[in-house]
Protein backbone atom coordinates (compact mmCIF):
# COMPACT_ATOMS: atom_id res chain seq x y z
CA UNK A 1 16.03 1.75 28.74
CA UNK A 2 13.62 0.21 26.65
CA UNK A 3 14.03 0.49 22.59
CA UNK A 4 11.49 2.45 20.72
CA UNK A 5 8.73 0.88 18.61
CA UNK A 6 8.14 1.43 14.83
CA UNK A 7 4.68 0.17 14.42
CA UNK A 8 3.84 -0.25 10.17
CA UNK A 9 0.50 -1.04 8.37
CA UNK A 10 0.34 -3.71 6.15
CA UNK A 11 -1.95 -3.32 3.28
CA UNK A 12 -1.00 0.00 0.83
CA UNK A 13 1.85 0.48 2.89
CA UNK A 14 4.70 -2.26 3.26
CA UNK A 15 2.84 -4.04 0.06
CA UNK A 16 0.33 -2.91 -2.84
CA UNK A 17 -2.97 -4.79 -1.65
CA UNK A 18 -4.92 -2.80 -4.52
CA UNK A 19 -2.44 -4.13 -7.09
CA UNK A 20 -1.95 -7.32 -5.87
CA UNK A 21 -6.01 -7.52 -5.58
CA UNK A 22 -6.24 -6.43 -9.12
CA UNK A 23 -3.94 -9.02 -10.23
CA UNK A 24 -5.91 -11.44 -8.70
CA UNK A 25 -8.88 -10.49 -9.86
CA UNK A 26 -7.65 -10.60 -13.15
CA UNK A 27 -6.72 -13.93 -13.01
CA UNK A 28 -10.39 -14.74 -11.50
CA UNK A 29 -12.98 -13.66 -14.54
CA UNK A 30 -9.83 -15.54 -17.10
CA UNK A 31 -10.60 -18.86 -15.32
CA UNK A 32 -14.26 -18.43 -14.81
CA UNK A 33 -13.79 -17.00 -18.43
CA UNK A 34 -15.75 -13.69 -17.90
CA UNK A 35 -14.71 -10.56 -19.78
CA UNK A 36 -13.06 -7.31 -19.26
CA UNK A 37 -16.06 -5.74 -17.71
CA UNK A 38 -16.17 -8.36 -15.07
CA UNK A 39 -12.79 -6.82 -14.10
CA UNK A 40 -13.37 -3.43 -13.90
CA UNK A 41 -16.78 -4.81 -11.82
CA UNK A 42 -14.69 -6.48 -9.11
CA UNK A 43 -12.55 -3.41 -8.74
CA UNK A 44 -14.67 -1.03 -8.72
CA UNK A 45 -16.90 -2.98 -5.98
CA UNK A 46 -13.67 -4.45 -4.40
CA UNK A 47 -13.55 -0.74 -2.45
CA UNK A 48 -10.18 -1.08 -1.00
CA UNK A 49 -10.93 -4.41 0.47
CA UNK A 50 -13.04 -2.94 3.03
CA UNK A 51 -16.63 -4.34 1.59
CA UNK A 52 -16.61 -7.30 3.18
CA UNK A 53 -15.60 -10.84 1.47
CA UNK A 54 -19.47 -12.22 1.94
CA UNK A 55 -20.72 -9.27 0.28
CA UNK A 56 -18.76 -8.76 -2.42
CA UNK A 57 -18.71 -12.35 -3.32
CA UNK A 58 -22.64 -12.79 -3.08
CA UNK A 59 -23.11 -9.92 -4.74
CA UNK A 60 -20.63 -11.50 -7.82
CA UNK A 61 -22.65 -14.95 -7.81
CA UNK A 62 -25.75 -12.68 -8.63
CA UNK A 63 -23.95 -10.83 -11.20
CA UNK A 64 -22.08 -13.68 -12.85
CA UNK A 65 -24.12 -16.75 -12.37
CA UNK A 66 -21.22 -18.04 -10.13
CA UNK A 67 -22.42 -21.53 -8.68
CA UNK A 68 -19.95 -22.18 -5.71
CA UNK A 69 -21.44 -21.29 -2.24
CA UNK A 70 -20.23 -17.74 -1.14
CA UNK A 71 -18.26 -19.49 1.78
CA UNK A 72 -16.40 -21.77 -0.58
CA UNK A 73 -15.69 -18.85 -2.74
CA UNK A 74 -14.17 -16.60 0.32
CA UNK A 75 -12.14 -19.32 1.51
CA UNK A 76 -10.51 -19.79 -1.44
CA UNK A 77 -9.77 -16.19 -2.02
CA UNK A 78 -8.33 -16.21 1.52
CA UNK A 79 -5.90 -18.82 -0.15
CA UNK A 80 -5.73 -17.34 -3.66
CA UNK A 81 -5.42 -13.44 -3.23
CA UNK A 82 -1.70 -13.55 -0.56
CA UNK A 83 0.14 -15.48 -3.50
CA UNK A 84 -0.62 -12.24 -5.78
CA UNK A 85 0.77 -10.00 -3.32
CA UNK A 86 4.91 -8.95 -3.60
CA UNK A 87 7.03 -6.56 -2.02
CA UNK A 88 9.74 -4.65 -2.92
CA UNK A 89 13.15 -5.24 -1.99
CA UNK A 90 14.11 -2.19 -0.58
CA UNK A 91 11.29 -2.16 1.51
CA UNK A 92 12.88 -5.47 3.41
CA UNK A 93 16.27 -3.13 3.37
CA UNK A 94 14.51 -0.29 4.83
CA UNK A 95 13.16 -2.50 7.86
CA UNK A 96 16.29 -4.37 8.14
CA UNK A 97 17.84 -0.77 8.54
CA UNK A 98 15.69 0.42 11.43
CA UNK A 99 16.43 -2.90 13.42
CA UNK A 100 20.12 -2.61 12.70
CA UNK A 101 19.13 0.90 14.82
CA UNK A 102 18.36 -0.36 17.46
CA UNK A 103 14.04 -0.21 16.87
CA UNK A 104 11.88 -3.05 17.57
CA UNK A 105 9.74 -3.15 14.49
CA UNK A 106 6.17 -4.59 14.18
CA UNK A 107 3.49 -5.33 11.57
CA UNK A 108 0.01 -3.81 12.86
CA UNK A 109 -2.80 -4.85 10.68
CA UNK A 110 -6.16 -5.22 10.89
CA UNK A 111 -7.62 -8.17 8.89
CA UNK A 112 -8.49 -11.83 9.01
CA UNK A 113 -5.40 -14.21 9.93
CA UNK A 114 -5.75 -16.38 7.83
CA UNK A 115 -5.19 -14.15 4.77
CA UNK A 116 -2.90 -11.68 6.55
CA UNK A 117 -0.42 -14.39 7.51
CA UNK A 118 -0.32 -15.79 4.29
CA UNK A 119 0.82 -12.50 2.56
CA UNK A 120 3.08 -11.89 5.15
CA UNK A 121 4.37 -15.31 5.27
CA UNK A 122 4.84 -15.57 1.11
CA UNK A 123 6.61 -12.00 1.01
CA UNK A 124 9.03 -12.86 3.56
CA UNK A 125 7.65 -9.88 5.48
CA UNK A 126 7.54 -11.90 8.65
CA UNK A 127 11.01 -12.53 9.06
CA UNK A 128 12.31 -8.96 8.59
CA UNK A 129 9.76 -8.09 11.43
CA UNK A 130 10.36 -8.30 15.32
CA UNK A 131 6.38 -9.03 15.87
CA UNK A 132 3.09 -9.42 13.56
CA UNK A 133 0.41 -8.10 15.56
CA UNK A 134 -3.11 -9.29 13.03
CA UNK A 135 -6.30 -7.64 14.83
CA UNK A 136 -8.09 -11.00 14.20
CA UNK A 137 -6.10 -12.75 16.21
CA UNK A 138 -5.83 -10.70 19.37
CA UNK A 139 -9.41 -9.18 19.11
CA UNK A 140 -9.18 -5.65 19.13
CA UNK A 141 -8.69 -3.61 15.71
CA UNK A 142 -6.94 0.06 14.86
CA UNK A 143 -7.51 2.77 15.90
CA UNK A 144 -8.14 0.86 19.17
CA UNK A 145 -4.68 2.01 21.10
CA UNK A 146 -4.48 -1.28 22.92
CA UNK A 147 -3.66 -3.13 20.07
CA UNK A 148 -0.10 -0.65 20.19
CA UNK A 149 0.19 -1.59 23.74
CA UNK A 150 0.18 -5.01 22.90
CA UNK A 151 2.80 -5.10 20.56
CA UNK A 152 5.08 -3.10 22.47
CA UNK A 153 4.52 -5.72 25.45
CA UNK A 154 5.33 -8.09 22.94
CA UNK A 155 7.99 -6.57 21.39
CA UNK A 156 9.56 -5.36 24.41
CA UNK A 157 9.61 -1.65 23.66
CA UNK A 158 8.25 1.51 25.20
CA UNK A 159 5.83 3.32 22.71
CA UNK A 160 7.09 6.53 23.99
CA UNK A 161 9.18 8.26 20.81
CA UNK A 162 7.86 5.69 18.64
CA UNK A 163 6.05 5.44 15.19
CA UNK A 164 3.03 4.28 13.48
CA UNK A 165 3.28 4.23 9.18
CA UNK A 166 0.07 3.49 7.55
CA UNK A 167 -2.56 4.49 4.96
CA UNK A 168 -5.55 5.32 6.14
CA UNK A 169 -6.60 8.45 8.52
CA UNK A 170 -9.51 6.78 10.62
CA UNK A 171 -7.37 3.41 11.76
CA UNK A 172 -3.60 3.87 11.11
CA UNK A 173 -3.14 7.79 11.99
CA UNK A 174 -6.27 7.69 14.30
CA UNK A 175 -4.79 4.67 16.22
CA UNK A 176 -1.54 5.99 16.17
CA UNK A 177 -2.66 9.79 17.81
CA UNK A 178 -4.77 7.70 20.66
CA UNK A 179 -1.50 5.76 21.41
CA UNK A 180 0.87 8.79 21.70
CA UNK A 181 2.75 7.77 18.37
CA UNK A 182 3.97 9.73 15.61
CA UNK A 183 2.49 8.94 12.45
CA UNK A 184 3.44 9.03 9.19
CA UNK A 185 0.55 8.65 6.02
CA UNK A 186 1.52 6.81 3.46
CA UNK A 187 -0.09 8.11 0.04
CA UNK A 188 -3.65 9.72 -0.40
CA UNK A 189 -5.61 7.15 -1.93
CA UNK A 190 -8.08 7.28 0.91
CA UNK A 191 -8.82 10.83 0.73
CA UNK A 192 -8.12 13.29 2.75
CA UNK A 193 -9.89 11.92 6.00
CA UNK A 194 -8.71 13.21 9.41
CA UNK A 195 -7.04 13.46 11.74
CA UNK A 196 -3.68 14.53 9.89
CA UNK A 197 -0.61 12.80 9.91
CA UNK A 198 2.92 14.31 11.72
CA UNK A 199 4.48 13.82 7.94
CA UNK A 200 2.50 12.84 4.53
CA UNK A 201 4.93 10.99 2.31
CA UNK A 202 4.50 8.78 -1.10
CA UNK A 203 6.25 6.07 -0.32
CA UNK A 204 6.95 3.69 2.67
CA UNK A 205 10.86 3.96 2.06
CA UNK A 206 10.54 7.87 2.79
CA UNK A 207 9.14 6.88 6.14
CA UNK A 208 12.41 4.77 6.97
CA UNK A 209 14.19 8.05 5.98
CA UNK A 210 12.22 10.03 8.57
CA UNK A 211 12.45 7.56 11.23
CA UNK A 212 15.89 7.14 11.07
CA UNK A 213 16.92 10.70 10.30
CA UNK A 214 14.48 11.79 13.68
CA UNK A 215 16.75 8.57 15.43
CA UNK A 216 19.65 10.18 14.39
CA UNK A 217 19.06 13.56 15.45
CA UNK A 218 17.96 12.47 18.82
CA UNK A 219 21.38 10.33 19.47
CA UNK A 220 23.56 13.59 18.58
CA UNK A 221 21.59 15.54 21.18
CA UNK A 222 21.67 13.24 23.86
CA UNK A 223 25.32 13.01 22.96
CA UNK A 224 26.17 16.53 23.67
């Protein structure tokens, strides 16, 4: 019998992409020595991280006379933005855990490789992961269920009884329903979209707890 897959969302949900973006940022307008406004401008235009790079950054030339070419500027916040990110060391525990269990356990993100990998690389997230699965690399993006098939081809594990933990209704719980997963939301901070998740929890290290505790529930009753 195959094992089970726990499928988890990057961004907002194994890390804090909006605080790691916001500590980038503020270390952008210090050494283009803009003020506090500038700041509060990139967040507030940032939108999650979904505007896209070129826009945002040709929109912050305009507004702040920025000379570099909006490609040069992109590719070096490709670079610049993963070595702001961090993640907390229980969340490494919590993964460890569900391994030690027995799950194969995957990264499914959508996003650009070469900034992806980088965060995942500098957090050490890739090594306490069975299989990174970054939509820009294998062409199709959540909620598209195929991109849960591949990983549990990958992985070696059946999707059946298995998990997807992410942030955001229309890719992560979407994706998840289409693939016949149970999801888990992690936080609200992009509203109350549908569909709604099989739990709603604050934090990523309550989602090991369900996982785990749902593992350990089914083992007793297959025992008897």
């Amino acid at each position: 019998m195959r094992p089970r897959l726990a499928c988890f969302d990057l961004d907002n949900t194994l890390i804090d992409r909006n605080g790691a973006f916001l500590r980038w940022a503020r270390w952008w307008v210090e050494i283009h020595e803009l003020d506090e406004s500038a700041l509060e401008w990139f967040v507030a235009h940032d939108n999650g991280g979904f505007r896209p790079r070129e826009e945002l950054f040709g929109m912050a030339r305009d507004v702040f006379g920025i000379a570099a070419p909006v490609d040069e500027l992109i590719a070096a916040y490709n670079e610049e933005h993963p070595l702001f990110t961090w993640v907390r060391p229980a969340v490494l525990d919590g993964l460890g855990s569900l391994r030690a269990a027995g799950w194969r356990v995957a990264v499914v993100t959508n996003g650009d490789p070469a900034q992806q990998d980088l965060k995942l690389e500098y957090t050490q997230l890739v090594k306490a992961v069975d299989y990174v699965c970054v939509s820009g690399a294998v062409g199709v993006r959540k909620p598209d269920p195929r991109i849960f098939e591949l990983t549990a081809e990958r992985t070696g594990a059946t999707l059946e009884g298995g998990w997807m933990v992410g942030d955001h209704p229309a890719y992560d719980i979407a994706g998840g329903i289409a693939a016949g997963l149970g999801t888990i939301r992690v936080g609200t901070h992009n509203g109350t979209g549908t569909p709604a998740a099989d739990h709603q929890v604050d934090s990523v290290l309550e989602a090991f707890e369900i996982i785990l505790d749902e593992h350990n529930t089914d083992h007793r009753c297959t025992a008897r």
